[in-house]
C-alpha atoms as a PDB file:
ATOM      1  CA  UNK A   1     122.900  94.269 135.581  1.00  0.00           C
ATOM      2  CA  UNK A   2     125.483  94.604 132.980  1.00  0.00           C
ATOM      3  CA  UNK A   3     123.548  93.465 129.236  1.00  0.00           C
ATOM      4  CA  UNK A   4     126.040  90.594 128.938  1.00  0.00           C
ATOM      5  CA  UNK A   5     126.150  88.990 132.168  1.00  0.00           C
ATOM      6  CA  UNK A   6     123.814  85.932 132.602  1.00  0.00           C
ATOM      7  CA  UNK A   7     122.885  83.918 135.523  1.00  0.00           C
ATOM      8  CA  UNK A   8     123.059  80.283 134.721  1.00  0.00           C
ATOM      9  CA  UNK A   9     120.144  78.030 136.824  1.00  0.00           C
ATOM     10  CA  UNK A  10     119.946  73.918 136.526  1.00  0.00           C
ATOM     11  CA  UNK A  11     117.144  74.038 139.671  1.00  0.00           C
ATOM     12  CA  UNK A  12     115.036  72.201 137.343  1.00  0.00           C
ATOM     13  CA  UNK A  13     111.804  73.402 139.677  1.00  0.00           C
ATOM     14  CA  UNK A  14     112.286  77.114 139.595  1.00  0.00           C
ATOM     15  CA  UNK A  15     109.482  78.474 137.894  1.00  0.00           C
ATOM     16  CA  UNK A  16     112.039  81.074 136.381  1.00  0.00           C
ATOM     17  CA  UNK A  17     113.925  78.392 134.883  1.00  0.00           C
ATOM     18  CA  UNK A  18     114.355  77.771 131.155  1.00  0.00           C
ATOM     19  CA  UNK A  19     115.531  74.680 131.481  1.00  0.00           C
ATOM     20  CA  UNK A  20     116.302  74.580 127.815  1.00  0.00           C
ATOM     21  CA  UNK A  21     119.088  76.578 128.190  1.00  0.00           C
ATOM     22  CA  UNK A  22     119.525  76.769 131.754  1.00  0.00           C
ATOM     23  CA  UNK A  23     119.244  80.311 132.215  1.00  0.00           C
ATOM     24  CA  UNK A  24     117.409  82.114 135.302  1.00  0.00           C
ATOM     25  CA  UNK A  25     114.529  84.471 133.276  1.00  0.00           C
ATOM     26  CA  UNK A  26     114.650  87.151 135.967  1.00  0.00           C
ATOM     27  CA  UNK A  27     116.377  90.250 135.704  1.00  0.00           C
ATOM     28  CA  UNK A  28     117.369  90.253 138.699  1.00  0.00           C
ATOM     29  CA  UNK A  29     118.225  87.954 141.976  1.00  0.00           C
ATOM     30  CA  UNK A  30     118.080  88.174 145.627  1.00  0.00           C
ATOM     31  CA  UNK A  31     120.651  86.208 146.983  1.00  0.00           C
ATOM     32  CA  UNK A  32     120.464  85.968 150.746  1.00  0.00           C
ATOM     33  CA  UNK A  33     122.011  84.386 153.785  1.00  0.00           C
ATOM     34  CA  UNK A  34     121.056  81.494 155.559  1.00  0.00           C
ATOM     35  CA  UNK A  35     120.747  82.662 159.537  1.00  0.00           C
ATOM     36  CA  UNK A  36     122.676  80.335 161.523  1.00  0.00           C
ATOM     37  CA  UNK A  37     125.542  78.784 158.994  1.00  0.00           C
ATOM     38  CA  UNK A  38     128.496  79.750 158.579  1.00  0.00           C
ATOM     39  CA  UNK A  39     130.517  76.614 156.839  1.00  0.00           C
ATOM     40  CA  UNK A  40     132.460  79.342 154.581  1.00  0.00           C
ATOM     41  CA  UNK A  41     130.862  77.213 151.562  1.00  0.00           C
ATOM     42  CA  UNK A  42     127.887  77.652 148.976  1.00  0.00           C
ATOM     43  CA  UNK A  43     125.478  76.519 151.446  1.00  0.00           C
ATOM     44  CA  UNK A  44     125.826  79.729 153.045  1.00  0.00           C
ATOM     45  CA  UNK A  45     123.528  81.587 150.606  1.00  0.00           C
ATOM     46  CA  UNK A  46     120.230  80.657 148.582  1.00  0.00           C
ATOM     47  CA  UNK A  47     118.286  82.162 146.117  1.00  0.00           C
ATOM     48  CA  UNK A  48     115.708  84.034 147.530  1.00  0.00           C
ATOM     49  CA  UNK A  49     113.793  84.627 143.936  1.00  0.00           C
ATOM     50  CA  UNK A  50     113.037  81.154 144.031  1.00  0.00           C
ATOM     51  CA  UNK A  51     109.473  80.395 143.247  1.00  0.00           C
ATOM     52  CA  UNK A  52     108.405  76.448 142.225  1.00  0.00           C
ATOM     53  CA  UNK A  53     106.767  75.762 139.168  1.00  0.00           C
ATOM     54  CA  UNK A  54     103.919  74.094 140.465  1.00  0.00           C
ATOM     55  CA  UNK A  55     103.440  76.458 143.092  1.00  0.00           C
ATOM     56  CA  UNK A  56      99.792  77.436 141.737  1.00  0.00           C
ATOM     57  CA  UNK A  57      98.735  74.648 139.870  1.00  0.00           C
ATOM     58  CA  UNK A  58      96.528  73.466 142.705  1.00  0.00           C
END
């Protein structure tokens, strides 16, 4: 990824969140499609780095 581009993020439960500034920490994403849709919209697609910030506070 180019050193300026950023990937803005306001899913407030991504662990990968800084919700401060609303910026995804990672690197990297892995956008992916969703089988079965196809309404030609954002819904298409979801984050596939996803990981919840509670995930392992169990």
């Amino acid at each position: 990824m180019e050193e300026n581009q950023r990937i803005n993020c306001s899913v407030s439960s991504c662990k990968y969140n800084n919700q401060k500034d609303q910026l995804c920490q990672l690197k990297q994403i892995v956008v992916t499609p969703i089988q079965g849709i196809e309404t030609k919209q954002a819904d298409e697609s979801m984050c596939s780095s996803y990981k919840n910030a509670n995930q392992n506070r169990f």
